[in-house]
Structures are given as C-alpha cells and as structure tokens.
Protein backbone atom coordinates (compact mmCIF):
# COMPACT_ATOMS: atom_id res chain seq x y z
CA UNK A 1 -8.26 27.98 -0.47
CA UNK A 2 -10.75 25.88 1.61
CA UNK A 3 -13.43 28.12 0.27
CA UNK A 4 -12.62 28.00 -2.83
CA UNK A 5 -12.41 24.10 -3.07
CA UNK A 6 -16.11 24.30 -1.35
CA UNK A 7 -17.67 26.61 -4.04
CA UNK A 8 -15.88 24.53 -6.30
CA UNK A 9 -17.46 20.78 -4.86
CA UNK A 10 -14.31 19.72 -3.94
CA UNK A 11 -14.59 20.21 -0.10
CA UNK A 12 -14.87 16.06 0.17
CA UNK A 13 -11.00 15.98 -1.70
CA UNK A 14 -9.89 18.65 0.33
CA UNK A 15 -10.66 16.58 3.75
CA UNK A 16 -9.79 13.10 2.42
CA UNK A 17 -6.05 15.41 1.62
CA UNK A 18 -5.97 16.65 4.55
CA UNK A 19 -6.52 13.82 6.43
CA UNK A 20 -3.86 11.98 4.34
CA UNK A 21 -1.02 14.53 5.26
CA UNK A 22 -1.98 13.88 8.81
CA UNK A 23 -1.77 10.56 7.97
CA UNK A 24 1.79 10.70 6.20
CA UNK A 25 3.26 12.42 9.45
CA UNK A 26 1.38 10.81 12.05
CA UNK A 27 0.02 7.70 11.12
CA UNK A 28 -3.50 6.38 11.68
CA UNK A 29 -4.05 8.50 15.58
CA UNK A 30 -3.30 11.46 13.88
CA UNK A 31 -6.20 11.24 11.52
CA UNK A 32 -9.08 13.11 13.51
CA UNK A 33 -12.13 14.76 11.99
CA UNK A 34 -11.60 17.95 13.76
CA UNK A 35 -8.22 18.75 12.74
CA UNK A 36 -9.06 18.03 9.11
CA UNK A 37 -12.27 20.29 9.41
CA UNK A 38 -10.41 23.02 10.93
CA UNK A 39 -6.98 22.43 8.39
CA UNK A 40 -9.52 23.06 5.59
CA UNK A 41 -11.02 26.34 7.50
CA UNK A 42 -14.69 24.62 7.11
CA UNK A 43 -17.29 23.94 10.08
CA UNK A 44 -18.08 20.62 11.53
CA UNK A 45 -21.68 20.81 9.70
CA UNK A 46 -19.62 21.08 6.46
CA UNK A 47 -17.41 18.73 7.32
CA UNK A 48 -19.63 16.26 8.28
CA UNK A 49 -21.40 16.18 4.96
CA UNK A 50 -18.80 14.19 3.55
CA UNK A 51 -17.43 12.27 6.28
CA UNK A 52 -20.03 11.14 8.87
CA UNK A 53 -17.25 10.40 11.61
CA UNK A 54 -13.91 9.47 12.21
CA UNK A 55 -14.07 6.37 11.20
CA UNK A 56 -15.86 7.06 7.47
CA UNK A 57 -12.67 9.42 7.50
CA UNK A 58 -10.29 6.94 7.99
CA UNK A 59 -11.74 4.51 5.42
CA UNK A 60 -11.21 6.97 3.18
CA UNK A 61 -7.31 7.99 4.07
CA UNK A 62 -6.98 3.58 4.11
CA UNK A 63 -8.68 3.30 0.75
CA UNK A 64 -6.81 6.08 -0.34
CA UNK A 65 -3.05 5.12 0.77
CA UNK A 66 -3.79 1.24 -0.04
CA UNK A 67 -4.08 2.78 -4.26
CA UNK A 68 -0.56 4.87 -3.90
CA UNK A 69 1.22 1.60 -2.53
CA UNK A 70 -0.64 -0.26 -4.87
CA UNK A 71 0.30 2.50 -7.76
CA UNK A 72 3.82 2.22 -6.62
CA UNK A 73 3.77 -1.50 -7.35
CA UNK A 74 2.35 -1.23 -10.42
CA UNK A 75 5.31 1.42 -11.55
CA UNK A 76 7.96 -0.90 -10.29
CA UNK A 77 6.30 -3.96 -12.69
CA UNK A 78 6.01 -1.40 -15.31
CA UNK A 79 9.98 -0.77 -14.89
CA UNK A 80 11.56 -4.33 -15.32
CA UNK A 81 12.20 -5.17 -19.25
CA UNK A 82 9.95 -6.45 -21.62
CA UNK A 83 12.58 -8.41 -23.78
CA UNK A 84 14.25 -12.09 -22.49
CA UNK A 85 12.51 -15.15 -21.56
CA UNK A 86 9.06 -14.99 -20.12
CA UNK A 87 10.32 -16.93 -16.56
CA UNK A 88 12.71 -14.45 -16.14
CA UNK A 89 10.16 -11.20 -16.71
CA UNK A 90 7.65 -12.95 -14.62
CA UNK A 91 9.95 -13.78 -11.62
CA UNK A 92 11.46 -10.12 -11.91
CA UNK A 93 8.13 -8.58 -12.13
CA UNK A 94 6.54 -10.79 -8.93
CA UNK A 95 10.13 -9.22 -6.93
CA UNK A 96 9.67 -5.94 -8.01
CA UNK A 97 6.05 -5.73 -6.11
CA UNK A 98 7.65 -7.19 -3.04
CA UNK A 99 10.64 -4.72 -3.44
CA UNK A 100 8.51 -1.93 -3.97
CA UNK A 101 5.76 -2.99 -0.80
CA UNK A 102 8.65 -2.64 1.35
CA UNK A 103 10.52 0.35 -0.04
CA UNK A 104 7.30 1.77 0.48
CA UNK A 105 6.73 0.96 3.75
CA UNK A 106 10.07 2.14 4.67
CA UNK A 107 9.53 5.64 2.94
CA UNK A 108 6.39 6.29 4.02
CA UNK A 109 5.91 4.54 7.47
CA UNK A 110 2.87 6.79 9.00
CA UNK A 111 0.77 6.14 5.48
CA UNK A 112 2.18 2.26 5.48
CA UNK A 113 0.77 1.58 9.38
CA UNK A 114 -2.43 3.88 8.38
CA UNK A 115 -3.55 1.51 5.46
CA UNK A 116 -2.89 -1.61 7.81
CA UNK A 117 -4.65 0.38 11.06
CA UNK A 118 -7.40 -2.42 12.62
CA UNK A 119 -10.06 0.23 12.46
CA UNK A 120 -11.66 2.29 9.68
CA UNK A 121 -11.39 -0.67 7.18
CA UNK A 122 -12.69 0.42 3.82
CA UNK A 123 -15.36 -1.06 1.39
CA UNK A 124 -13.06 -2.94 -0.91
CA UNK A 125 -14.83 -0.81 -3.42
CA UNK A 126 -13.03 2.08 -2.56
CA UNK A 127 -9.59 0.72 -3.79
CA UNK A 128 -9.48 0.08 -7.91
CA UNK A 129 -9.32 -3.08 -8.46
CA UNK A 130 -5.49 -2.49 -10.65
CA UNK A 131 -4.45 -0.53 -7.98
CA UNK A 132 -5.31 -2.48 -4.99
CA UNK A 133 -1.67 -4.64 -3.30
CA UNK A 134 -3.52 -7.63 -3.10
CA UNK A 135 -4.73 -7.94 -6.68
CA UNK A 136 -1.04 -6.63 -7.55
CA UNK A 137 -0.06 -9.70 -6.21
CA UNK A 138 -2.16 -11.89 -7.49
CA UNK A 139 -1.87 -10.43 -11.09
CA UNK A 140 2.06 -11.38 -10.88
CA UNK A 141 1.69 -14.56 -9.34
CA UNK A 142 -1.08 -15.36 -12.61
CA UNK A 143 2.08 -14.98 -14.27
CA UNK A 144 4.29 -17.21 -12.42
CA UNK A 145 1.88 -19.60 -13.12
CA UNK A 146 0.69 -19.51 -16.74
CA UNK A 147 4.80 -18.89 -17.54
CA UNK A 148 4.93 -22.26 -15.51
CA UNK A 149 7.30 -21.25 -12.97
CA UNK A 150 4.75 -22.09 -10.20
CA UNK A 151 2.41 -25.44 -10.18
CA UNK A 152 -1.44 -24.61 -10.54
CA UNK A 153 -1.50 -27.21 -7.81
CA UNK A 154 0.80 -24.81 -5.72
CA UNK A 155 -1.02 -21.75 -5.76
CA UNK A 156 -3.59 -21.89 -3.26
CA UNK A 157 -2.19 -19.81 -0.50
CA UNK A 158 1.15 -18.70 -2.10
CA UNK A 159 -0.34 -15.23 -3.21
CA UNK A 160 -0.70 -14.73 0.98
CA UNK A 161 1.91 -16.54 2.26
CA UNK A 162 3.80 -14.04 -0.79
CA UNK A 163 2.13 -11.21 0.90
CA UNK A 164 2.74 -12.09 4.76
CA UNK A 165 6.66 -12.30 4.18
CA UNK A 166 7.03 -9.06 2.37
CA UNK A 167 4.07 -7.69 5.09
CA UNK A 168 6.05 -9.21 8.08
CA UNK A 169 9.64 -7.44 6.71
CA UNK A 170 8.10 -4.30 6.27
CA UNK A 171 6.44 -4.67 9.82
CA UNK A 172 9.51 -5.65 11.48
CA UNK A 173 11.63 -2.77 9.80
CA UNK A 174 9.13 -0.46 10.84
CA UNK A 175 8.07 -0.96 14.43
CA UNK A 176 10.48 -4.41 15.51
CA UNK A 177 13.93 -4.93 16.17
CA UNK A 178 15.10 -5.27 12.61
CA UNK A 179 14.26 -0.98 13.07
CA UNK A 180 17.51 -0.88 14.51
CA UNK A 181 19.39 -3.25 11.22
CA UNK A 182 19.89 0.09 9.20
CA UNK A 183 19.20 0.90 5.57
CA UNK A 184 21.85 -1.41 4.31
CA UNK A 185 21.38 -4.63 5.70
CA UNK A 186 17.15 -4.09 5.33
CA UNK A 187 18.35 -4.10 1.87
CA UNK A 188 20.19 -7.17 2.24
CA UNK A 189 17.94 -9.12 4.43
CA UNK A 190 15.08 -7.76 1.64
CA UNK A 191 17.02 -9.78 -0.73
CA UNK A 192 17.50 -12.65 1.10
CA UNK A 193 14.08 -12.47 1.31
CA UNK A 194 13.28 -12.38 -2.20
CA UNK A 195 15.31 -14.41 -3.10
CA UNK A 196 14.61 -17.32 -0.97
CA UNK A 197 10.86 -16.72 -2.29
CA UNK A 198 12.25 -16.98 -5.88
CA UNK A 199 14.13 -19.99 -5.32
CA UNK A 200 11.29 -21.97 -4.29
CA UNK A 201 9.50 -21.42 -7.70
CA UNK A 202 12.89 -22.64 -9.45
C-alpha cells in the first residue's frame, strides 16, 4: 500500500495519516518520524522529502487535528434548528461549539493534547480558516452580538475568556482531578458550565 500511495504522489498523506493514528493512540510523544517512515514501509530519504523533521511532522498532525475538532464544531452548529427567535439560535449555536470542544476532547484525548502540544505549532495557514476552533468561536460569538445578546462594548476578550473555560474543562477532564468525576457528572458540570456562560449574555 505504501508503494502504491508513493507512485501515486500521495506518500506526504500517507505520513501526515500515519502520524495522526499515532497521534490518536498516543498523543503528541508518540508522533516520531521514524515510526511513521517505517508504518508507511518508505526510507528515511523518502520520508524526509515531505517532512524535514519531527517537528515539520508534528505541525502537520496539529494543523491537521485542530480542522477535525474544528469540523466537529462546525457539525454541531449545523445541528441546532434554524426556526425560533434569532437569540435563541445564536445562544444554542455558541453552546453547541463549547459542547462539542469538550465532547471532543473527551473522545479523542491523545488527538485533543496533540493539537494543544507546546511544540510543533503550525503556520496558521495550515488550518482553513472555517475550520479552525478559534474562528469557530468567533463566528458564533459575531452572532451573539449582531442578534444583540452580547454588547459590542463587551466583546473584547469574551471570544477567549469563551475559549479558556471550555479549554480549562476539557483540560481538567482529561489530565486533572475532575478525570476521576465520571461521564455523568462531566456532563453535568459541562452544563453548569454553559450555562453559567449563557446566563451572563441574558
């Protein structure tokens, strides 16, 4: 198969796949240059056509996971109704990104702490623009704004201070004591979350 996606000029897609699997089950450490060379049955020469070192690699995987959690985001916006008053879509639309941030986080905890990794940080370039979190974010919180359910004079800083409590959650669920809470009450204490977020802007 590896030869096959190098006749075919996909030997770059192959690696950045490979790379993300290792990714998915072992989180950003697990996402070394060698193992992805020899996964895709290529030499390091070949290899290192595409990805100059670990940390181009990486960049990659990052750049790559930060579009499926932004993706997911995106599909839980696209899944709250369309009808009822605009407040109401665009509060329901700004939770749904926060729900779905953390739900991914939770599902997919070596991918989650391998797009927030300190090293390998990729050219925002790499991430499309609709599919990067941030921009997610900020897209919804547009709307809580022009629907008038937050102040233009309150904006400044409430797409990141939006972004730090869902990031902090899904941080503590994954690797601090609220690990231990169980998928139950992370639910709850999600929507505590939420809504103490949402009742600010009311």
């Amino acid at each position: 198969m590896a030869t096959a996606s190098y006749h075919h000029g996909n030997l770059r897609q192959a690696l950045l796949d490979h790379g993300v699997a290792l990714a998915r089950a072992g989180g950003p450490d697990a996402v070394v240059l060698r193992d992805v060379q020899r996964l895709a049955g290529v030499s390091n020469s070949a290899a290192y056509r595409h990805y100059a070192d670990r940390h181009a690699l990486l960049a990659a995987v990052k750049a790559t996971v930060m579009a499926q959690l932004g993706a997911a985001m995106v599909e839980a916006i696209d899944q709250v109704p369309d009808d009822g008053p605009s407040t109401d879509r665009a509060l329901a639309r700004f939770r749904a990104t926060g729900q779905a941030y953390i739900d991914f986080a939770v599902a997919e905890p070596g991918l989650f702490r391998t797009a927030f990794a300190p090293d390998g940080q990729p050219d925002e370039a790499m991430v499309p623009a609709d599919r990067h979190p941030f921009q997610v974010l900020r897209g919804c919180v547009d709307d809580l704004v022009s629907t008038g359910m937050l102040a233009p004079t309150q904006r400044d800083g409430f797409d990141e201070a939006a972004w730090a409590a869902v990031h902090g959650a899904a941080t503590l669920f994954l690797d601090g004591p609220l690990g231990m809470a169980g998928t139950e009450r992370q639910h709850l204490i999600t929507e505590r979350l939420l809504d103490a977020i949402g009742d600010s802007l009311s």
